[in-house]
N, C-alpha and C. Protein backbone atom coordinates (compact mmCIF):
# COMPACT_ATOMS: atom_id res chain seq x y z
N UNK A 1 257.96 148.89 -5.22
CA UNK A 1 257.04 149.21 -4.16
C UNK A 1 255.71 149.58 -4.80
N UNK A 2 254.53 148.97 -4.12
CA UNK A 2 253.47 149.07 -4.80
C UNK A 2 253.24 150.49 -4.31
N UNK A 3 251.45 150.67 -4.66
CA UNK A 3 250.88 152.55 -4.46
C UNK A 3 249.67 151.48 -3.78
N UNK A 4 248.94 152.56 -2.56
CA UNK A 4 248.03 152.25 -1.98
C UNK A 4 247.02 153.00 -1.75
N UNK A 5 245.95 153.49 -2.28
CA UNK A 5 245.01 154.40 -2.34
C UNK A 5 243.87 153.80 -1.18
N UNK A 6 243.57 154.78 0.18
CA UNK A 6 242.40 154.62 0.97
C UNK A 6 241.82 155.78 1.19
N UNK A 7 240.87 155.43 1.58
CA UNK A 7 239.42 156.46 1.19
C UNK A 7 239.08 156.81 2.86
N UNK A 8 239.39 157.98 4.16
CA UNK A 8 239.35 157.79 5.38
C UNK A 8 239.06 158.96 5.48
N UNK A 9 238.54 159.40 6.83
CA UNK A 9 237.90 161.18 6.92
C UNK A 9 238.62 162.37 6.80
N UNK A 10 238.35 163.04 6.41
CA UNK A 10 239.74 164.31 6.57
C UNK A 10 239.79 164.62 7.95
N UNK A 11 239.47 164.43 9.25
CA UNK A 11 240.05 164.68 10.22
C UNK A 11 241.17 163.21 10.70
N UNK A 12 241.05 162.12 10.29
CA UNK A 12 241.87 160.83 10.82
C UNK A 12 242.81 161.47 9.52
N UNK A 13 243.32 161.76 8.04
CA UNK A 13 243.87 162.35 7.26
C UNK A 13 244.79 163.38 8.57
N UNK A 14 244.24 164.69 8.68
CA UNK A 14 244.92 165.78 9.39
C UNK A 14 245.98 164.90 11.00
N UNK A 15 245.43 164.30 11.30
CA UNK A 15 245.70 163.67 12.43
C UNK A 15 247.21 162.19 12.29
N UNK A 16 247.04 161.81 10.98
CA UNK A 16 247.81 160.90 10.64
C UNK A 16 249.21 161.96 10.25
N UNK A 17 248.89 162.80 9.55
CA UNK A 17 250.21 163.75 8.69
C UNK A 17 250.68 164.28 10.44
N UNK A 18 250.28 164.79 11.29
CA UNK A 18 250.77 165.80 12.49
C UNK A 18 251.51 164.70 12.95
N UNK A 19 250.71 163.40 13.27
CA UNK A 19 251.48 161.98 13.95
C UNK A 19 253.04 161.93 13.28
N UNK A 20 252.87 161.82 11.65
CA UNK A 20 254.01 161.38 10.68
C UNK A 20 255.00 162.73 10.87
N UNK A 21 254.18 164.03 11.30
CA UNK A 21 255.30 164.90 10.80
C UNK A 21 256.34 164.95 12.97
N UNK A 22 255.30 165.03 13.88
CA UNK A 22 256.18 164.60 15.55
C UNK A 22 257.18 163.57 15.23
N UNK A 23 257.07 162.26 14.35
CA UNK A 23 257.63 161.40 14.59
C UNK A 23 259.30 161.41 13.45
N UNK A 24 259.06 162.47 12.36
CA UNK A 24 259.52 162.76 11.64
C UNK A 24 259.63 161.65 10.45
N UNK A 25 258.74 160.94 9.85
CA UNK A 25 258.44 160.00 9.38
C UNK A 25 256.97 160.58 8.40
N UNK A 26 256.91 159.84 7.39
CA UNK A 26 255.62 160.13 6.26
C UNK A 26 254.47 158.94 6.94
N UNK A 27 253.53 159.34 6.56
CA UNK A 27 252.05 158.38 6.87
C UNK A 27 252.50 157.42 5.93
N UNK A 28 252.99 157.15 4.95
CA UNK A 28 253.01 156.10 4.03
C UNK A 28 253.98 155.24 5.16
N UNK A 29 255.14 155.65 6.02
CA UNK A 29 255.44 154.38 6.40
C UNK A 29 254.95 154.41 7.75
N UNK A 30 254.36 154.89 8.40
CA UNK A 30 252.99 154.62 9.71
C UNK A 30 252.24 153.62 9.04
N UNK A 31 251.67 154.17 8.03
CA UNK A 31 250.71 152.96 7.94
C UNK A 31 251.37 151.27 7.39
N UNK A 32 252.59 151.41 6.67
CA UNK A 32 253.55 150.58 6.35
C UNK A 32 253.79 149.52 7.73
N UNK A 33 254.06 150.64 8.75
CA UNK A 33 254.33 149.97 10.10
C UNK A 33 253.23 149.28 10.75
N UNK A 34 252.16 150.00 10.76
CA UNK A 34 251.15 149.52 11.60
C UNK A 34 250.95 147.96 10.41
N UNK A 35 251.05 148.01 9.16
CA UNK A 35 250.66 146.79 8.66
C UNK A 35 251.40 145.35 8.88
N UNK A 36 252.57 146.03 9.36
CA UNK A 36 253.63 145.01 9.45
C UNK A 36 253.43 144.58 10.82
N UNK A 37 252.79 145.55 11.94
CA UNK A 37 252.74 144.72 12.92
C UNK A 37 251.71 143.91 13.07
N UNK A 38 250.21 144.11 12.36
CA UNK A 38 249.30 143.31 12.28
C UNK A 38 249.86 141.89 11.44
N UNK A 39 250.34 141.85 10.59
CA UNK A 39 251.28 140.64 9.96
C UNK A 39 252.32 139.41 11.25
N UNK A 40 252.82 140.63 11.92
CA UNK A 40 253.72 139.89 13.02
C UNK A 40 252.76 139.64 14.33
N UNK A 41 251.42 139.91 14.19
CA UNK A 41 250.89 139.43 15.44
C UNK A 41 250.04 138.46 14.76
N UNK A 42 249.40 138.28 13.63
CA UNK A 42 248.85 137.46 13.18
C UNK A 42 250.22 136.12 13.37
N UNK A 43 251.07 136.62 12.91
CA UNK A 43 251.67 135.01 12.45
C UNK A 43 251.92 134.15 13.87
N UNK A 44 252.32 135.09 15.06
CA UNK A 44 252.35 134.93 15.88
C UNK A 44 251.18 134.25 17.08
N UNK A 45 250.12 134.62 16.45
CA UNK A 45 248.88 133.81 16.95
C UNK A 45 248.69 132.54 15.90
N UNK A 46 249.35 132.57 14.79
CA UNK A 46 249.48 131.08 14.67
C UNK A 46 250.33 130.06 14.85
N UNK A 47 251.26 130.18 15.72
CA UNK A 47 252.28 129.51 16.41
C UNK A 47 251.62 129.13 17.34
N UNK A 48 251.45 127.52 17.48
CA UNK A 48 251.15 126.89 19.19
C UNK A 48 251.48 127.85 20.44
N UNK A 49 250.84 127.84 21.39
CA UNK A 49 251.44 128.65 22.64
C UNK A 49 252.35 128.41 22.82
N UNK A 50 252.57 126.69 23.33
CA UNK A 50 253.23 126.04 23.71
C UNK A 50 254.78 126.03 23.06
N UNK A 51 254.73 126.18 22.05
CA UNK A 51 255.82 126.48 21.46
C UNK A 51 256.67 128.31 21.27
N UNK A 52 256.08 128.65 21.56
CA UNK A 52 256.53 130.30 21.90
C UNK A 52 257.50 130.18 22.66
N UNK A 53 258.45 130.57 22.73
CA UNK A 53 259.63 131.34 23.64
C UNK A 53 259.49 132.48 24.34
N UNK A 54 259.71 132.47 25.56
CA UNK A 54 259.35 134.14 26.37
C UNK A 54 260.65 134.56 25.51
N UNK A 55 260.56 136.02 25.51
CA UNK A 55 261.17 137.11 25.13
C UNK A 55 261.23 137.76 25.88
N UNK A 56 262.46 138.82 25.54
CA UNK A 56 262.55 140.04 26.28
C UNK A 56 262.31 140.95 25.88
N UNK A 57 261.57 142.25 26.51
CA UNK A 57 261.19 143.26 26.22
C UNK A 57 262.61 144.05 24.93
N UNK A 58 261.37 144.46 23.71
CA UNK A 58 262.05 144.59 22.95
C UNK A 58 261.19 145.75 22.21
N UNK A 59 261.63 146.23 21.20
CA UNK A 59 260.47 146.93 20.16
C UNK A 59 259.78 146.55 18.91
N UNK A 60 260.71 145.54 18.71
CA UNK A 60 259.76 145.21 17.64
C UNK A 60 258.75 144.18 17.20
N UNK A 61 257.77 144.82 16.58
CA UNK A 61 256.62 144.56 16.06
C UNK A 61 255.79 145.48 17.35
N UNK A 62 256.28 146.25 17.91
CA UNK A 62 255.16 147.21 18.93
C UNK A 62 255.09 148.20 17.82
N UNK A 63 253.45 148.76 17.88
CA UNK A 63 252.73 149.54 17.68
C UNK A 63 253.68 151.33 17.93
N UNK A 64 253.73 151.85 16.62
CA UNK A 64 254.46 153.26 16.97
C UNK A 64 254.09 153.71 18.22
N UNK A 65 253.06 154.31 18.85
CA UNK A 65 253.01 154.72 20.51
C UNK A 65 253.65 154.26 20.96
N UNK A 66 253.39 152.74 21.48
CA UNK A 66 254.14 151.93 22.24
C UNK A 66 255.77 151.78 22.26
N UNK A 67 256.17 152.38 20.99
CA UNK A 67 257.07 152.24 20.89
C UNK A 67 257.82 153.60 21.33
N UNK A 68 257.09 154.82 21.29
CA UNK A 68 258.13 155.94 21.44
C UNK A 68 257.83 156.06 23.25
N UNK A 69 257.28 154.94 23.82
CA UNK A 69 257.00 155.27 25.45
C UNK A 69 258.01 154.60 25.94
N UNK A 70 258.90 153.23 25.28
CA UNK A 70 259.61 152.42 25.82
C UNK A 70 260.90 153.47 26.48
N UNK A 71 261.10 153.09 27.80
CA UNK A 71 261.94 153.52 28.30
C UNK A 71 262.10 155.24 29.19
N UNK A 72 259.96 155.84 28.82
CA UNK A 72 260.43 156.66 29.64
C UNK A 72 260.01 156.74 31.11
N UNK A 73 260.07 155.36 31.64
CA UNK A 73 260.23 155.09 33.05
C UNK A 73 261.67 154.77 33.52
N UNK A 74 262.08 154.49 32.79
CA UNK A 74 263.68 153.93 33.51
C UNK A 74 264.48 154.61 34.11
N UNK A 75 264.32 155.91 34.94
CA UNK A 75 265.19 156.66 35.45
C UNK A 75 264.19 156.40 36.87
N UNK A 76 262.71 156.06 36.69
CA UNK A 76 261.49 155.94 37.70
C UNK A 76 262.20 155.09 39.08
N UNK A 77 262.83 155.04 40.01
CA UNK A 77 262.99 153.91 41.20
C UNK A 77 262.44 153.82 42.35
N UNK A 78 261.28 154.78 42.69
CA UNK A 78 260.68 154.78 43.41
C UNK A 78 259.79 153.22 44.02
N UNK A 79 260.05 152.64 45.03
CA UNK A 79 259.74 151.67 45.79
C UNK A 79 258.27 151.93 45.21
N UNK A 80 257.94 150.39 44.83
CA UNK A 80 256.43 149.71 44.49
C UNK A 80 255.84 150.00 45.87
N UNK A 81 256.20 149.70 46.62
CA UNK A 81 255.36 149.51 47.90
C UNK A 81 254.92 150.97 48.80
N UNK A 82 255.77 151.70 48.78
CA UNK A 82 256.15 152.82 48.64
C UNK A 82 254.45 154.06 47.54
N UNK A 83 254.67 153.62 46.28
CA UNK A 83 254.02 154.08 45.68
C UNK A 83 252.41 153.47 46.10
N UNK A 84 252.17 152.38 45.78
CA UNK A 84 251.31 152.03 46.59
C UNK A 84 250.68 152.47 47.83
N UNK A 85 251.13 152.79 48.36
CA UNK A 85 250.35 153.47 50.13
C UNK A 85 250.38 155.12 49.51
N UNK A 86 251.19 155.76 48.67
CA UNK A 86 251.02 156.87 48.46
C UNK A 86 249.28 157.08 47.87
N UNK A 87 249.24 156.33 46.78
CA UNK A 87 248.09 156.52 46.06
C UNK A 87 247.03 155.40 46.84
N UNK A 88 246.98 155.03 47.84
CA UNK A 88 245.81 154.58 48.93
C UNK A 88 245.21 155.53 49.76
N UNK A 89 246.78 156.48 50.04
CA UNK A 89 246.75 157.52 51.01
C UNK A 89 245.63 158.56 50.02
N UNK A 90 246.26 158.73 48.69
CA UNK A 90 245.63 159.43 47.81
C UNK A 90 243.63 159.25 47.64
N UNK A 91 243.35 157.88 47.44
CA UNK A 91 241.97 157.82 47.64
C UNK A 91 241.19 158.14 48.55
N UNK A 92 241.91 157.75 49.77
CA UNK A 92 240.97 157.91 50.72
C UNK A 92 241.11 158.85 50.86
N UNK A 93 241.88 160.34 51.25
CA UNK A 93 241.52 161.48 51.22
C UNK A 93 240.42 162.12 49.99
N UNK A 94 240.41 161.73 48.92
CA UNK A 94 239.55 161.53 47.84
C UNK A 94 238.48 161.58 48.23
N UNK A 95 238.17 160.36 49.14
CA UNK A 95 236.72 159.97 49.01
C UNK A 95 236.29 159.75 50.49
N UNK A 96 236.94 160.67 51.28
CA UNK A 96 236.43 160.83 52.37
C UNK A 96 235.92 162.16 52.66
């Protein structure tokens, strides 16, 4: 395994270690990760469209955030349509 020396502000520094230490994980493999997903979206934009396969929602190659959000809607069943007129109901009292 190589060594990777970058030069970044001490507040994105303080902010990367708090990220690595919530997630219980070191910044060396955050940034490990984030590189690997720029790798898997690059290669991926060089594949024809046309040739892509839909997929199913999955995690990988998502971005750490993205990834620790998957799934905390799924208990959510509240009717689309439903929610919708709630937050219509919501504006216009807003902005009346």
């Amino acid at each position: 395994m190589g060594k990777l020396t970058l030069h970044v502000n001490d507040e994105l520094i303080a902010s990367a270690k708090k990220e690595a230490a919530e997630r219980g994980t070191s910044v060396s493999r955050l940034v490990g990760a984030f590189f690997r997903s720029l790798a898997a979206r690059r290669s991926e934009s060089s594949v024809p469209s046309d040739s892509r396969k839909p997929t199913s929602p999955s995690s990988d190659g998502l971005p750490p955030l993205t990834k620790s959000l998957l799934g905390s809607l799924s208990g959510y069943s509240e009717n689309p349509d439903a929610v919708r007129e709630k937050y219509t109901d919501y504006l216009e009292n807003k902005h009346s």
